[in-house]
C-alpha atoms as a PDB file:
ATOM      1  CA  UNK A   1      70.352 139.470 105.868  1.00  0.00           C
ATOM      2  CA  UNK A   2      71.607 136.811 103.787  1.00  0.00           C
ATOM      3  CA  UNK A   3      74.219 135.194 105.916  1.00  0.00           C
ATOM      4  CA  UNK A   4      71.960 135.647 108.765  1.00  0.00           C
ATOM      5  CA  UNK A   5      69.605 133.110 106.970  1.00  0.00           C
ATOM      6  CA  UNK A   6      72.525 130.614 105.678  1.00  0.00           C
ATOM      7  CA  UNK A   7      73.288 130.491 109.030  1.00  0.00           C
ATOM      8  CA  UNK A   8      70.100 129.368 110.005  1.00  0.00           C
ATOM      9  CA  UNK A   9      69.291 127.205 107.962  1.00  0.00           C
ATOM     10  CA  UNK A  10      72.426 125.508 108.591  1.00  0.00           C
ATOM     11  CA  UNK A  11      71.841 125.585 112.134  1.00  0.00           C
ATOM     12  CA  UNK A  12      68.375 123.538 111.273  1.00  0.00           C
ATOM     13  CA  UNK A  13      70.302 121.564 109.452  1.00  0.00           C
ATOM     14  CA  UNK A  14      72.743 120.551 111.848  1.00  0.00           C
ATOM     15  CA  UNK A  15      69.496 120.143 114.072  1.00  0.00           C
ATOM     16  CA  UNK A  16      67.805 117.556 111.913  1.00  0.00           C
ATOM     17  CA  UNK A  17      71.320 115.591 111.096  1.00  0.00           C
ATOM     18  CA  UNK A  18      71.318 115.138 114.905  1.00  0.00           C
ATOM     19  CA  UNK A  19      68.139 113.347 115.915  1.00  0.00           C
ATOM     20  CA  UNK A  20      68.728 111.485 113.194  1.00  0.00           C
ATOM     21  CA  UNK A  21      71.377 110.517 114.347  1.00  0.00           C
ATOM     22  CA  UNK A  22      69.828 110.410 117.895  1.00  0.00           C
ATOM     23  CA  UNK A  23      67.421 107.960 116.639  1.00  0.00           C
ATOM     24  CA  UNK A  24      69.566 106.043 114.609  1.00  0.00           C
ATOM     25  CA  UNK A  25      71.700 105.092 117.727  1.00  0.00           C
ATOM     26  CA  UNK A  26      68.530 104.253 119.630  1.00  0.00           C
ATOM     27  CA  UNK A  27      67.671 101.155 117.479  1.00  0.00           C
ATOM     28  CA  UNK A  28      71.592 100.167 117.806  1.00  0.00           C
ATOM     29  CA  UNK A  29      72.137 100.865 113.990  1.00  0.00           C
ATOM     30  CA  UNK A  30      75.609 102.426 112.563  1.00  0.00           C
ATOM     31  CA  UNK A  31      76.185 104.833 109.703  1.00  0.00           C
ATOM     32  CA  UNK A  32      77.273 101.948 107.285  1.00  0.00           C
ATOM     33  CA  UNK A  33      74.787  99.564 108.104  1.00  0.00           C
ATOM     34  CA  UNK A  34      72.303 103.064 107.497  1.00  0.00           C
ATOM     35  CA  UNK A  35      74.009 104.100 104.061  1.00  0.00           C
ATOM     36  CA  UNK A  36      73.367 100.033 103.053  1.00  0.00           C
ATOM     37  CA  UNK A  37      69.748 100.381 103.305  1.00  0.00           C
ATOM     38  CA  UNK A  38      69.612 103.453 101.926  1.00  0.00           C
ATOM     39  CA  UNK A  39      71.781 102.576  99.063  1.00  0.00           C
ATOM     40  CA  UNK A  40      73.986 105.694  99.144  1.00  0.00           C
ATOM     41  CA  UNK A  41      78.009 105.621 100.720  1.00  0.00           C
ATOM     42  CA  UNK A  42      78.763 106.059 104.045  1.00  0.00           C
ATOM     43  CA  UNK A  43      79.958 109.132 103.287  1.00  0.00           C
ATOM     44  CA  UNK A  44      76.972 110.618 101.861  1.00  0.00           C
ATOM     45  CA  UNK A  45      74.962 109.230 104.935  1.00  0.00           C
ATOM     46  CA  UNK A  46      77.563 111.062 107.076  1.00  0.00           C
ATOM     47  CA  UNK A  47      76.869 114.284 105.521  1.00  0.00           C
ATOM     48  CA  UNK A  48      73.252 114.418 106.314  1.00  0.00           C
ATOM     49  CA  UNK A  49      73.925 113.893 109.862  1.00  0.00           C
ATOM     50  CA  UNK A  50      76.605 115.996 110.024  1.00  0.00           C
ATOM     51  CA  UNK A  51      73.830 118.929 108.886  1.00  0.00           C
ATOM     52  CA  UNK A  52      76.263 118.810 105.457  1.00  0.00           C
ATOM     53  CA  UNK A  53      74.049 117.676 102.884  1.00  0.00           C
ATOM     54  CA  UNK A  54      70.048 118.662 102.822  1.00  0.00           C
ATOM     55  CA  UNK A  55      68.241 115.337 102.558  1.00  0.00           C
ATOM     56  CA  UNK A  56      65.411 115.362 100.263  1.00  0.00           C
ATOM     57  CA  UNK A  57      61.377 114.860 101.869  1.00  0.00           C
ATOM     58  CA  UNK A  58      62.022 111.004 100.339  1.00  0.00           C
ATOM     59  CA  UNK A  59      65.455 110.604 101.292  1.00  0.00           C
ATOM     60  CA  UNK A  60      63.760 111.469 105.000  1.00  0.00           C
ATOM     61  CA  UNK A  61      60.879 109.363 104.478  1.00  0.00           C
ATOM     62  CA  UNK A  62      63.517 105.994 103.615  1.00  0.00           C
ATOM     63  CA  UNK A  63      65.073 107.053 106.828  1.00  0.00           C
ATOM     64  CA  UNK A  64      61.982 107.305 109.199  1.00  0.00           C
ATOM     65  CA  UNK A  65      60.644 103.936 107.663  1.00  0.00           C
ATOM     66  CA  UNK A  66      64.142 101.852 108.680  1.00  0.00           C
ATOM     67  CA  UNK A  67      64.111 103.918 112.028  1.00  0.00           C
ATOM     68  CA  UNK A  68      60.325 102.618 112.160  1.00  0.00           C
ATOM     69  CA  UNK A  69      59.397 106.410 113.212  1.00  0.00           C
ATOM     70  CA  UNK A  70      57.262 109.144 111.758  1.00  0.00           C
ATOM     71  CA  UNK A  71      58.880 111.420 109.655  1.00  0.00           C
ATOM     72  CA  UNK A  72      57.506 114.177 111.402  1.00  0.00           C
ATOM     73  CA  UNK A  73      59.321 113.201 114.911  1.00  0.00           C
ATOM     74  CA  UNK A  74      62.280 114.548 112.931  1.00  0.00           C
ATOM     75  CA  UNK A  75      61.329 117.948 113.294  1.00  0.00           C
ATOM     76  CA  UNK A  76      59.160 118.108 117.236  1.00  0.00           C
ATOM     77  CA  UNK A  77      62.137 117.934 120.540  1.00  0.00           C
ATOM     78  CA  UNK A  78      59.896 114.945 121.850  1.00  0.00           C
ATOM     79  CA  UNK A  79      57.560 112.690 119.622  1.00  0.00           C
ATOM     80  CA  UNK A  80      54.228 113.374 121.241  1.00  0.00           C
ATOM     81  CA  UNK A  81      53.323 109.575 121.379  1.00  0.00           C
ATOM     82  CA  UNK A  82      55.394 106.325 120.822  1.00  0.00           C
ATOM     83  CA  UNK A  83      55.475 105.346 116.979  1.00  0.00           C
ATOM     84  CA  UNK A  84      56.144 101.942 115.303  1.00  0.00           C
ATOM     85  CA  UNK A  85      57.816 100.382 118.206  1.00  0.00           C
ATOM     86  CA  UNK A  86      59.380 103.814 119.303  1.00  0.00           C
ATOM     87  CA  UNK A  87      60.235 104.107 123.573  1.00  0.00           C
ATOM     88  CA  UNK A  88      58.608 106.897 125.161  1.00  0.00           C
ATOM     89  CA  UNK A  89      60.824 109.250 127.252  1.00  0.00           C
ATOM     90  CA  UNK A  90      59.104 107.325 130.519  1.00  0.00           C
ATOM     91  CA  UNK A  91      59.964 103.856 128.554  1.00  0.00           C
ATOM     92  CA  UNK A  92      63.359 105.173 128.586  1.00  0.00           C
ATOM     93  CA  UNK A  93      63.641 106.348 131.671  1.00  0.00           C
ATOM     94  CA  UNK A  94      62.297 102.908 133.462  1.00  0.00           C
ATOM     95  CA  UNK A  95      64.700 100.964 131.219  1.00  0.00           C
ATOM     96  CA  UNK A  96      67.784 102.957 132.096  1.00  0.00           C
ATOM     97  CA  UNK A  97      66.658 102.685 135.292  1.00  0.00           C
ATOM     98  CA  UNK A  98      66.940  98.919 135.067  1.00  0.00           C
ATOM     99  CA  UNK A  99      70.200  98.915 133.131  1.00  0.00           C
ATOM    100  CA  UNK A 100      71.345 100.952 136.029  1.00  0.00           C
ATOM    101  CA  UNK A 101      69.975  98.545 138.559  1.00  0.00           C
ATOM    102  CA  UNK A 102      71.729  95.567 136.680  1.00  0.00           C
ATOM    103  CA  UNK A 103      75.058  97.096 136.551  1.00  0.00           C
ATOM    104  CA  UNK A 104      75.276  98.038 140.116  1.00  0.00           C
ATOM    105  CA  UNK A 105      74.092  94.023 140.979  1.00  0.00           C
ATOM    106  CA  UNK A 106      77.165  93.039 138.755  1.00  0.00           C
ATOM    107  CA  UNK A 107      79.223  95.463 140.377  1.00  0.00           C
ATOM    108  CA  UNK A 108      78.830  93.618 143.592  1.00  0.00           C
ATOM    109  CA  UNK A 109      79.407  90.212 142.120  1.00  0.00           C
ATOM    110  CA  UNK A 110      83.006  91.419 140.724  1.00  0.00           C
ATOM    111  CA  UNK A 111      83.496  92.887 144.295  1.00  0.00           C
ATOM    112  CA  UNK A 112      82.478  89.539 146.086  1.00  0.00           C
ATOM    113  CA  UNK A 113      84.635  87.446 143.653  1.00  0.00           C
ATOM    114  CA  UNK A 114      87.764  89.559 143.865  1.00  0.00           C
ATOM    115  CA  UNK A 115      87.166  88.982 148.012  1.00  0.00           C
ATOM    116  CA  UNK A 116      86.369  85.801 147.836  1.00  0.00           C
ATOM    117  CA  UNK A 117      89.743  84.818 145.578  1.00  0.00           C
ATOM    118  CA  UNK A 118      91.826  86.210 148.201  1.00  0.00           C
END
């Protein structure tokens, strides 16, 4: 009974370390520049996504308010509504469409150049 609950709760863990992580990438931030705001190592920052270390309520709070989320998007699969400048999954979705649009444009202009050099 015991392991079977260290187990989960590392399992959560891991869980939680990964949308932050998730979310961290999403406003284009890296571990370092993370730890910095936090004022804790790089290291220590590593662990809690890495479902290593259990970050304190606060600890999550500092990290929700430099992600500009709720704290509480942490723990729901999908944030029900956009928070503090957050993209929706249909945001995301129209922008990656875009992205998508833009790179295949490019994609031809390398292709034209390359015949047009010849």
């Amino acid at each position: 009974m015991i392991a079977s609950t260290i187990v989960y709760l590392e399992m959560d863990l891991k869980t939680l370390g990964y949308r932050i992580r998730k979310f961290r990438e999403l406003k284009d931030l890296n571990q370092a520049q993370m730890a910095a705001k936090l004022k804790i190592t790089a290291s220590a920052y590593s662990k809690i996504e890495r479902g290593i270390t259990d970050p304190s309520v606060g600890r999550l709070d500092q990290i929700a308010a430099i992600l500009k989320i709720n704290i509480k998007d942490f723990f729901t699969d999908v944030p029900a509504h956009p928070t503090n400048g957050q993209l929706s999954l249909e945001q995301m979705d129209a922008r990656m469409n875009e992205l998508s649009e833009q790179l295949t444009n490019l994609q031809k202009m390398v292709t034209q150049k390359k015949i047009t050099k010849r």
